[in-house]
N, C-alpha and C. Protein backbone atom coordinates (compact mmCIF):
# COMPACT_ATOMS: atom_id res chain seq x y z
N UNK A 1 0.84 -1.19 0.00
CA UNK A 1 0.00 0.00 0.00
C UNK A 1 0.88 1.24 0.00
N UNK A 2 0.49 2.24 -0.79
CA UNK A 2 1.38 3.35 -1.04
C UNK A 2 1.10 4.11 0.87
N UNK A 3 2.25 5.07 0.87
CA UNK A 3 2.48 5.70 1.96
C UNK A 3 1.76 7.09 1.77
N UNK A 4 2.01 7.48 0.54
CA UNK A 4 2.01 9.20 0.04
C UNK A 4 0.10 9.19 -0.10
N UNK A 5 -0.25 9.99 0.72
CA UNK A 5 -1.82 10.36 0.41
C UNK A 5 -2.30 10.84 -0.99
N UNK A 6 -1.13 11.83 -0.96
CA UNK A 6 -1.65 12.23 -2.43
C UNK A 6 -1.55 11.69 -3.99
N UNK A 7 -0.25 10.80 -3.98
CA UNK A 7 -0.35 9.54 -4.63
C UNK A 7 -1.34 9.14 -4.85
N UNK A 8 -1.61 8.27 -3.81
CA UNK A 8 -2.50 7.31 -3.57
C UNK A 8 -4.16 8.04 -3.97
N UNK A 9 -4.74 9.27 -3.50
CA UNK A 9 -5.81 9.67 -4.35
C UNK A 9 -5.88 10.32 -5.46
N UNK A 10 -4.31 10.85 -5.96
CA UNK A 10 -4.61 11.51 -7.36
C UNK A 10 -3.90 10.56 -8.13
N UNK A 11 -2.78 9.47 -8.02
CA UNK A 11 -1.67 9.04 -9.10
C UNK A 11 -0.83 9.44 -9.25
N UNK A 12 0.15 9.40 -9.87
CA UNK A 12 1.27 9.95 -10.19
C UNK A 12 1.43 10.80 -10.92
N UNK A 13 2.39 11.69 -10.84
CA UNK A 13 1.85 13.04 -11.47
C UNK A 13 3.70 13.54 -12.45
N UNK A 14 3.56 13.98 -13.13
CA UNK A 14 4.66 14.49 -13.88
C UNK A 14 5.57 15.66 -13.31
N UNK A 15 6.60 16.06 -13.36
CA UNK A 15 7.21 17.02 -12.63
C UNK A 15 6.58 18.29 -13.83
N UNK A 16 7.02 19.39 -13.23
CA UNK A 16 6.22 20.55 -14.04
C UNK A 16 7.55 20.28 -15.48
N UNK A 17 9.00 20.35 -15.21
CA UNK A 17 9.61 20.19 -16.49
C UNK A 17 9.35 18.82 -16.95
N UNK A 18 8.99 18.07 -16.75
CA UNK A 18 8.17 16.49 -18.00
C UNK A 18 7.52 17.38 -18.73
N UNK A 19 6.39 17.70 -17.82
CA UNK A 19 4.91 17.83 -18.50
C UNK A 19 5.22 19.14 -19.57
N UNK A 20 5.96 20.07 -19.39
CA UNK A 20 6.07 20.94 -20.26
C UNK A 20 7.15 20.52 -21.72
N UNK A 21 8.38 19.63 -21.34
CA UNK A 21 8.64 18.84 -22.18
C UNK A 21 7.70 17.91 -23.22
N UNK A 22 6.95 17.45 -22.76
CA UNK A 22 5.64 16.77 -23.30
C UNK A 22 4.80 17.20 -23.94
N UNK A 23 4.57 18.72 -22.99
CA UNK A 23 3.84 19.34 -24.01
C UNK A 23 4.46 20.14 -25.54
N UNK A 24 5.15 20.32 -25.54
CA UNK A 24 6.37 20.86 -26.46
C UNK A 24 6.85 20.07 -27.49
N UNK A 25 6.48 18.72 -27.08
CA UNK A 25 7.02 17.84 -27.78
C UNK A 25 5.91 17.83 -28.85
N UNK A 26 4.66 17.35 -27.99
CA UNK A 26 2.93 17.40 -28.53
C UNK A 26 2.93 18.27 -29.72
N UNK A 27 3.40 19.73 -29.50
CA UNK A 27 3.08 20.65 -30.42
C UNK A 27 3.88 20.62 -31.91
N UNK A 28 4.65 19.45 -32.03
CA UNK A 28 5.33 19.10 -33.57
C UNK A 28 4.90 17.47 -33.58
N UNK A 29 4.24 16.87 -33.13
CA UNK A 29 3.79 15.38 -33.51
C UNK A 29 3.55 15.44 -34.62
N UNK A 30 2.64 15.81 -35.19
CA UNK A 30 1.96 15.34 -36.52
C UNK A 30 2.65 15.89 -37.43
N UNK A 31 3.87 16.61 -37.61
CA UNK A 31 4.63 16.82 -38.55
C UNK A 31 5.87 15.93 -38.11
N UNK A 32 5.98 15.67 -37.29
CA UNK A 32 7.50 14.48 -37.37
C UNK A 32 6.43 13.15 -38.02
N UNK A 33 5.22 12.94 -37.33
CA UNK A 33 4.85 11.31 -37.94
C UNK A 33 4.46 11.84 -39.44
N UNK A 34 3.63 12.96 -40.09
CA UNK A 34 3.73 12.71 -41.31
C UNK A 34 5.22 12.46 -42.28
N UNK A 35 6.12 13.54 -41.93
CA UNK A 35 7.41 12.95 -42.20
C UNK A 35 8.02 11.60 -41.87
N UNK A 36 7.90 10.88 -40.75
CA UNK A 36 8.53 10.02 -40.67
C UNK A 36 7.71 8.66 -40.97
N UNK A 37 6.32 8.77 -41.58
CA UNK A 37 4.99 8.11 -42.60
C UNK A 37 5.82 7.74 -43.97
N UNK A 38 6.26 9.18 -44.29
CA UNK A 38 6.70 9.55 -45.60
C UNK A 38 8.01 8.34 -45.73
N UNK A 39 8.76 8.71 -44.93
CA UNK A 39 10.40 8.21 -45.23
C UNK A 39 10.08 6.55 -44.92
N UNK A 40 9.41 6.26 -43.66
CA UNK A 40 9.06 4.80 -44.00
C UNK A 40 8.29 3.65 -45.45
N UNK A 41 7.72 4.70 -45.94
CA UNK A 41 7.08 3.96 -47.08
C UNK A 41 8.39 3.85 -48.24
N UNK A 42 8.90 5.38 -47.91
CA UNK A 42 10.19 5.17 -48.79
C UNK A 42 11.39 3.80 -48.42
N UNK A 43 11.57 3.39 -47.82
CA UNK A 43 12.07 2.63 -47.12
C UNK A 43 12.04 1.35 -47.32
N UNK A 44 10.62 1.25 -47.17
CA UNK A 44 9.70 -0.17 -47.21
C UNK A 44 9.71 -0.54 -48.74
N UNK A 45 9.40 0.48 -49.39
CA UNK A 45 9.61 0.17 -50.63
C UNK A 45 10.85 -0.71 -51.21
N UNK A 46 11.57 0.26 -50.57
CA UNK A 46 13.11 -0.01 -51.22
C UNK A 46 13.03 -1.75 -50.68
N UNK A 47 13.00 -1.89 -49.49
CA UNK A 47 13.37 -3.40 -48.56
C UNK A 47 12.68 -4.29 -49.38
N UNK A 48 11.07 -4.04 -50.20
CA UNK A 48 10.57 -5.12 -50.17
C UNK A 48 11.20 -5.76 -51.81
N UNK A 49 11.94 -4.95 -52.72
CA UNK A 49 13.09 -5.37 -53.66
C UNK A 49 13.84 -6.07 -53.02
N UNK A 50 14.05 -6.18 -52.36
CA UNK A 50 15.10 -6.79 -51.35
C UNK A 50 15.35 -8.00 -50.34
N UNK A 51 14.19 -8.20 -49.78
CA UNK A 51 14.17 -8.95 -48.80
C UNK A 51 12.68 -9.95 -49.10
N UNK A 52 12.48 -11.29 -48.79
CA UNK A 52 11.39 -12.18 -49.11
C UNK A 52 9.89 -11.40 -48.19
N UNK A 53 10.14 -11.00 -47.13
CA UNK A 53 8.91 -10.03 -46.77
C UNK A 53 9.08 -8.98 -45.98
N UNK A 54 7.95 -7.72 -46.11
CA UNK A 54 7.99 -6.75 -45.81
C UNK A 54 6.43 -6.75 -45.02
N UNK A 55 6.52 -6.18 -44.07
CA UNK A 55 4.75 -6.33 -43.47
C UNK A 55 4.08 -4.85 -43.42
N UNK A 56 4.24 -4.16 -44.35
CA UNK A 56 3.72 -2.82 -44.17
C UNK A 56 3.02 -2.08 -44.59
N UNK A 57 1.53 -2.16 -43.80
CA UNK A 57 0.64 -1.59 -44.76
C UNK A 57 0.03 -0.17 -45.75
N UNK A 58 1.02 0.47 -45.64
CA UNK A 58 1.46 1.43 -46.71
C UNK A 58 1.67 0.69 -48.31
N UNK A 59 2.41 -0.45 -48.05
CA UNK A 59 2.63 -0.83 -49.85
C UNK A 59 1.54 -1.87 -50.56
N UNK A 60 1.53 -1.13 -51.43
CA UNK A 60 -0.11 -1.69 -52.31
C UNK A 60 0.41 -3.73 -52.09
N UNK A 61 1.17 -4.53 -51.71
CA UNK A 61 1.26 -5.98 -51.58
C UNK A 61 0.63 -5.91 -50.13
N UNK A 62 0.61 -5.26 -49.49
CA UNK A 62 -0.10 -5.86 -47.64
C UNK A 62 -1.31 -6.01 -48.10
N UNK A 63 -1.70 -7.07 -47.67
CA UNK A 63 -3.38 -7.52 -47.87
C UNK A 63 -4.56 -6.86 -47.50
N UNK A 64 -4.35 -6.22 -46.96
CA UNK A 64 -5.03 -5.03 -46.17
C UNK A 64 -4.21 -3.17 -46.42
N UNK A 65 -3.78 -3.45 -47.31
CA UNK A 65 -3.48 -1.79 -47.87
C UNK A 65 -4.40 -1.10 -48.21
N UNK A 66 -5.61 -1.22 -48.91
CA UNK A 66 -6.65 -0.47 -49.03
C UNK A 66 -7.66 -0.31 -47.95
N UNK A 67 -8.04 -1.47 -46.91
CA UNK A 67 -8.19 -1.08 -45.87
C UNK A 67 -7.69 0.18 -44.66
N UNK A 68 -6.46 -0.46 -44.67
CA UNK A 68 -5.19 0.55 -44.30
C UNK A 68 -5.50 2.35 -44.91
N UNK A 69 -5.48 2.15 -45.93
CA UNK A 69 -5.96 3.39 -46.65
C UNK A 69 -7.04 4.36 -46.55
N UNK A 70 -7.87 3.69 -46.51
CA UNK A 70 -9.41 4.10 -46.31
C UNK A 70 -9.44 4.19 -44.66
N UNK A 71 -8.63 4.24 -43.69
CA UNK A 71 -8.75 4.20 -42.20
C UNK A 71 -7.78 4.98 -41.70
N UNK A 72 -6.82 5.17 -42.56
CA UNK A 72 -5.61 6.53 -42.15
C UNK A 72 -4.88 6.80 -43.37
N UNK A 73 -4.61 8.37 -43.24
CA UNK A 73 -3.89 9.32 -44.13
C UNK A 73 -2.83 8.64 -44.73
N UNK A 74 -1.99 7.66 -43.58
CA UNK A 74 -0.70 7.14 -44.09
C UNK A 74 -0.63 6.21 -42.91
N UNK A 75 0.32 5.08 -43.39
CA UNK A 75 0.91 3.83 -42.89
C UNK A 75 1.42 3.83 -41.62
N UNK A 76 1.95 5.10 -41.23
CA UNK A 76 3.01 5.13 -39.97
C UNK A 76 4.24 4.89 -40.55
N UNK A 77 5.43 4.94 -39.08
CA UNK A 77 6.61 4.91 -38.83
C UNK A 77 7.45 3.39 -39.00
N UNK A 78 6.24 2.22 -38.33
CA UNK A 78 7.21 1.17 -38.21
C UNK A 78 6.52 -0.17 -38.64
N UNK A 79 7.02 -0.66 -39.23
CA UNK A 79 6.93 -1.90 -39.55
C UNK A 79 8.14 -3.09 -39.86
N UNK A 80 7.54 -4.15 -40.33
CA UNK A 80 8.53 -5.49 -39.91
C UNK A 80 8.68 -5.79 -41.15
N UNK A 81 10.15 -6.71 -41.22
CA UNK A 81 10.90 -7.20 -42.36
C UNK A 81 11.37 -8.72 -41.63
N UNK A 82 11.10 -9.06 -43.11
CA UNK A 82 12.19 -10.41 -42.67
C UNK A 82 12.54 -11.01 -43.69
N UNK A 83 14.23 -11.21 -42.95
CA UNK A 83 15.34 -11.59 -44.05
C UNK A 83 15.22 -12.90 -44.66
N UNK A 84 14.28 -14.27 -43.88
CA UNK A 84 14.49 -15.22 -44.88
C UNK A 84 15.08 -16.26 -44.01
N UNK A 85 16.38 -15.83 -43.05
CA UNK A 85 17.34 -16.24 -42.86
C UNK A 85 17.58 -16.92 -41.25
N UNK A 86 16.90 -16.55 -40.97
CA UNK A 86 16.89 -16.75 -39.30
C UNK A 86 17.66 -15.66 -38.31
N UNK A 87 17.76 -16.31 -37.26
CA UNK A 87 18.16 -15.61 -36.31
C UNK A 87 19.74 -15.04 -36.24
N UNK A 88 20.00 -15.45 -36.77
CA UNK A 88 21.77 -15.29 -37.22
C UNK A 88 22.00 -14.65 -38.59
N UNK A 89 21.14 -14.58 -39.74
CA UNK A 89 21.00 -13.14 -40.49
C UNK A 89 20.19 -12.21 -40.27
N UNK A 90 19.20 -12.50 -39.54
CA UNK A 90 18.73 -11.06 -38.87
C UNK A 90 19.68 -10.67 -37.96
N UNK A 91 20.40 -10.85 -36.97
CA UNK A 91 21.22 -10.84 -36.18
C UNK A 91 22.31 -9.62 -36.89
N UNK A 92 22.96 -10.12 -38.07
CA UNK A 92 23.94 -10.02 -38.95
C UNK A 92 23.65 -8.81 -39.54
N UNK A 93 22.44 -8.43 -40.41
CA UNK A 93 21.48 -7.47 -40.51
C UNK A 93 21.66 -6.28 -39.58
N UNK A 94 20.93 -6.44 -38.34
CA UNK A 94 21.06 -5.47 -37.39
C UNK A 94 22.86 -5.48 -37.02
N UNK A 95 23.71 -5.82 -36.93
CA UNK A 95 25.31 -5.56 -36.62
C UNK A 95 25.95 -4.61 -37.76
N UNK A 96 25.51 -4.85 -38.82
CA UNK A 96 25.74 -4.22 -40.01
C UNK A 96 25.43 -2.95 -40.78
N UNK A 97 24.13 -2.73 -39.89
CA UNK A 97 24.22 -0.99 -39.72
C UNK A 97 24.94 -0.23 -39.46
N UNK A 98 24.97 0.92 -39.60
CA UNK A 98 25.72 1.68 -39.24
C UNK A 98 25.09 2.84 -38.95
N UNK A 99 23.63 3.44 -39.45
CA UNK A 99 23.21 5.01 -39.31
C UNK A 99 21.64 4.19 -38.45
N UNK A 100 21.39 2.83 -38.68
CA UNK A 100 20.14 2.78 -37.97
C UNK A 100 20.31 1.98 -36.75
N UNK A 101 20.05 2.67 -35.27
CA UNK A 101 20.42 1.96 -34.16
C UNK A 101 19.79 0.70 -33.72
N UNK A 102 20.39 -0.34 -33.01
CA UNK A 102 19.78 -1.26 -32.36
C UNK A 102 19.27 -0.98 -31.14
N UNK A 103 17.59 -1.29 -31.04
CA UNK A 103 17.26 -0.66 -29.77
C UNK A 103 15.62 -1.90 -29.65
N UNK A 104 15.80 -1.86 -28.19
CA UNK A 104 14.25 -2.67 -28.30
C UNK A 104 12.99 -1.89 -27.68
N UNK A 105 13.54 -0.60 -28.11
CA UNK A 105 12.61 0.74 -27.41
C UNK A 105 12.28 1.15 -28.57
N UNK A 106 11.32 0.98 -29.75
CA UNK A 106 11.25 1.54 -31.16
C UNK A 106 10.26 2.52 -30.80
N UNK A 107 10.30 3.38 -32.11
CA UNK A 107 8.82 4.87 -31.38
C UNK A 107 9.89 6.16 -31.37
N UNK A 108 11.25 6.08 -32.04
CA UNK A 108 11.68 7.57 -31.60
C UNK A 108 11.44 8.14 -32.74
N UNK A 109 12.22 9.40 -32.94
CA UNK A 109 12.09 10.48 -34.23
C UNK A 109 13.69 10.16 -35.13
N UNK A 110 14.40 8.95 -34.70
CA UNK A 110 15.63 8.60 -34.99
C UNK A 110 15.39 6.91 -35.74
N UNK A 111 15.87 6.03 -36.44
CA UNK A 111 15.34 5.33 -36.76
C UNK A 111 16.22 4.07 -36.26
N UNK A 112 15.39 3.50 -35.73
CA UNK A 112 15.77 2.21 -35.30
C UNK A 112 15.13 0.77 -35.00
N UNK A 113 15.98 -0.36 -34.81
CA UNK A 113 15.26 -1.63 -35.18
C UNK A 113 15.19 -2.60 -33.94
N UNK A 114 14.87 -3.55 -34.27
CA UNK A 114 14.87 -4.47 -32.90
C UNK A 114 14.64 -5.45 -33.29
N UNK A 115 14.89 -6.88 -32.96
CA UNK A 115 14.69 -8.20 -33.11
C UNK A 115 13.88 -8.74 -32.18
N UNK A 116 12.35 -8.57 -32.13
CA UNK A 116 11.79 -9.12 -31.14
C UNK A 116 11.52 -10.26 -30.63
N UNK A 117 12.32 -11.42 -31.54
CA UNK A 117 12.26 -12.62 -31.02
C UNK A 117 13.32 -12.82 -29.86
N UNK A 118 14.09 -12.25 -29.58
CA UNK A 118 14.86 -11.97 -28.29
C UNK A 118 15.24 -10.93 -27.40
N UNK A 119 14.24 -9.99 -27.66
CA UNK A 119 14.24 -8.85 -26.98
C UNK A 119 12.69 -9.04 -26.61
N UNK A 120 11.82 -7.71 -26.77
CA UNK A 120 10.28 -7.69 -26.40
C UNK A 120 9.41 -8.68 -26.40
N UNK A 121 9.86 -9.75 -26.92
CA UNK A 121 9.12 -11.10 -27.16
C UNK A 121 9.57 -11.81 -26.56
N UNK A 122 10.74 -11.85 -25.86
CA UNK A 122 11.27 -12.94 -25.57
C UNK A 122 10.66 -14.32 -24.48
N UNK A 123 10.10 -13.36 -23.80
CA UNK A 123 9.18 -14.31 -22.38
C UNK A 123 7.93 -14.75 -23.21
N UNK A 124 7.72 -14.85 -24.37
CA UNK A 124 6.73 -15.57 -24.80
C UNK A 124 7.41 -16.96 -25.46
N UNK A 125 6.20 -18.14 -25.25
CA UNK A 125 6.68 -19.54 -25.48
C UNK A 125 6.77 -19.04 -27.32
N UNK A 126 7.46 -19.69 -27.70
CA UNK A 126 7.93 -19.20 -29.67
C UNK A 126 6.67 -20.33 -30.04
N UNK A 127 5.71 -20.76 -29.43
CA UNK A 127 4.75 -21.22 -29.91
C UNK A 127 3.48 -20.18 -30.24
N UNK A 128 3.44 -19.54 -29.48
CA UNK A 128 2.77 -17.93 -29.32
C UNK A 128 3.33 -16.91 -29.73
N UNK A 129 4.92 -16.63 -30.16
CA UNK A 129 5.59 -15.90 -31.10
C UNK A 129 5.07 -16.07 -32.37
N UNK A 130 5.17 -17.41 -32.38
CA UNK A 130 5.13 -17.97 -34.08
C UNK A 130 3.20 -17.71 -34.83
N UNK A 131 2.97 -17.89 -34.01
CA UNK A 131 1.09 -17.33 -34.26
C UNK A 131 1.18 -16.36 -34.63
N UNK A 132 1.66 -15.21 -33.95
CA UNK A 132 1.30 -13.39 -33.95
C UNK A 132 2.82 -13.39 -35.10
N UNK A 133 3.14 -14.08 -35.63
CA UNK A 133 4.13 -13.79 -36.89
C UNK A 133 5.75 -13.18 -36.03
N UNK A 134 6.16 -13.68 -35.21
CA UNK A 134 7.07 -12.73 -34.71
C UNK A 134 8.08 -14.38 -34.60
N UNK A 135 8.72 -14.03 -35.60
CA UNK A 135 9.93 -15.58 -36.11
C UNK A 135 11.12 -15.28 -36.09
N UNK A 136 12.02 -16.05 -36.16
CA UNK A 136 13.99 -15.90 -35.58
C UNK A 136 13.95 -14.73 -36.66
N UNK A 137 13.59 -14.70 -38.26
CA UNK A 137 14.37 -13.81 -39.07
C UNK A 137 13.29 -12.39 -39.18
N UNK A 138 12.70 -12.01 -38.05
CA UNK A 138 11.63 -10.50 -37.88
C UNK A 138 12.41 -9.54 -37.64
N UNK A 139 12.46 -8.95 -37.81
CA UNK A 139 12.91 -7.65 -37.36
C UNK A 139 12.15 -6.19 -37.05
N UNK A 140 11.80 -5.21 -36.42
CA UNK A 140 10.83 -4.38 -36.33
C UNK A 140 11.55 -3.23 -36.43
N UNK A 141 11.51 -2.45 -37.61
CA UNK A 141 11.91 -1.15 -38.11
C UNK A 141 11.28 -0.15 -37.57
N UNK A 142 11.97 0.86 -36.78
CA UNK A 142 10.64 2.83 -36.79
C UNK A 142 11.89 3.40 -37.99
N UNK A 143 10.90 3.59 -38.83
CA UNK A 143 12.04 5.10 -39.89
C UNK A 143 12.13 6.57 -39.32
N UNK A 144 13.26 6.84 -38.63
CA UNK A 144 12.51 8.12 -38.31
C UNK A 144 13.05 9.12 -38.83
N UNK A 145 13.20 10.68 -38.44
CA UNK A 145 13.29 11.58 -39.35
C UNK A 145 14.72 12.08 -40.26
N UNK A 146 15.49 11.24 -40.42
CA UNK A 146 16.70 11.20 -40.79
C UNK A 146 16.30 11.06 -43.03
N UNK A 147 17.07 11.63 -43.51
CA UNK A 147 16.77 11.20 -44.87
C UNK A 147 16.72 10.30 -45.34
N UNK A 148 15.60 9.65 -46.02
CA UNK A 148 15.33 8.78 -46.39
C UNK A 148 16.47 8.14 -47.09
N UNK A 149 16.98 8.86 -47.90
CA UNK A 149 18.17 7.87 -49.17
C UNK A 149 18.97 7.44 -48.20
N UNK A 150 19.42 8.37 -47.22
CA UNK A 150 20.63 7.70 -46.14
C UNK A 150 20.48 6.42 -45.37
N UNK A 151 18.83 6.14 -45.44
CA UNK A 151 18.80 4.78 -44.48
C UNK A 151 18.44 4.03 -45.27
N UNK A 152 17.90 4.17 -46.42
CA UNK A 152 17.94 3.30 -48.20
C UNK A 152 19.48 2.97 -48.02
N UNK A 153 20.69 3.77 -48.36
CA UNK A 153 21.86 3.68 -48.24
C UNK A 153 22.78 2.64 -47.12
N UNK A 154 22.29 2.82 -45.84
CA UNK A 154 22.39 2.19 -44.86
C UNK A 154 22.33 0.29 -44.79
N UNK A 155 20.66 0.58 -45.64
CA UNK A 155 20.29 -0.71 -45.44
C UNK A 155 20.92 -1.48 -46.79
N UNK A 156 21.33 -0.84 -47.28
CA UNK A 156 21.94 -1.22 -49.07
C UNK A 156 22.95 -2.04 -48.80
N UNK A 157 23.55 -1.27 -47.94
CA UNK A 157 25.31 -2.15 -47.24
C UNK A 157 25.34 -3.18 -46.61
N UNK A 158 24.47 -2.48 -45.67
CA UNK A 158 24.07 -4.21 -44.81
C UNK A 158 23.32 -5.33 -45.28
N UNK A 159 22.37 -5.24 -46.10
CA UNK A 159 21.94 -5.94 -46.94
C UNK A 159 23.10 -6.75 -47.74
N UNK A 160 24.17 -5.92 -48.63
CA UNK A 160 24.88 -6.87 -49.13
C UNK A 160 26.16 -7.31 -48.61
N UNK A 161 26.29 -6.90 -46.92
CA UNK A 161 27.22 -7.55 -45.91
C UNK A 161 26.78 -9.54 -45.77
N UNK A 162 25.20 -9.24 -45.99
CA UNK A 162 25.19 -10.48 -45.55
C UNK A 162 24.55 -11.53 -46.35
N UNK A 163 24.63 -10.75 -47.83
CA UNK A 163 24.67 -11.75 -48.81
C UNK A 163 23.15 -11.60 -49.64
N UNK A 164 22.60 -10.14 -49.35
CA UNK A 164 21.35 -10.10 -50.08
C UNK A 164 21.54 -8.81 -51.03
């Protein structure tokens, strides 16, 4: 049981510099996600030349792209790829970057990836991974506001580091 009264009947509360950080932040959202909408489709595009699947419903192949369409302006920031290869070329993949970070915190304005079959997923039985599509060679991309050609560029290298 909490100690603090006021805790305990209002919750937890933000310091005044969060909340004004937050709010500040609030007041450019929808121009970092339409930009960083933008650079992901660019992106996705490029990957799905590239790689056996791309899961992102921005590109007219997701089975649900016109759905997708008809329900929002644009696709978003992040979506999943997979190399084909398992856990040891996705692995290989993410080492081989160089401008897009490894992180299992995706959602920034910077672009970065994560392997959720051993990170955010990991405490799930891979019997229940493997249902919700989350397999050794997944990977989960955010594009964020960095130029698009540069993380086209990025992924170009690493791509043919490891033989694609």
């Amino acid at each position: 049981m909490c100690c603090c009264p006021s805790t305990r009947n209002t919750g937890p509360t933000l310091s005044a510099f969060n909340a004004w950080v937050v709010l500040k932040g609030l007041e450019t959202l929808d121009l970092r996600i339409r930009r960083q909408s933008e650079n992901a489709l660019k992106v996705a595009q490029f990957l799905e030349t590239r790689l056996p699947k791309v899961n992102y419903p921005g590109l007219e192949s997701h089975p649900q792209h016109a759905l997708a369409m008809r329900q929002m302006e644009a696709a978003g920031p992040i979506f999943s790829i997979y190399t084909g290869g398992g856990r040891a070329e996705a692995h290989g993949l993410l080492n081989a970057l160089e401008l897009v970070d490894i992180s299992n915190n995706i959602g920034d304005s910077r672009s970065l990836m994560t392997h959720p079959a051993s990170t955010t997923h990991f405490g799930m039985a891979e019997e229940a991974r493997l249902e919700v599509g989350i397999t050794e060679d997944m990977l989960r991309l955010n594009v964020g506001l960095e130029d698009p050609d540069d993380v086209i560029a990025d992924f170009d290298q690493a791509l043919k580091t490891i033989g694609r």
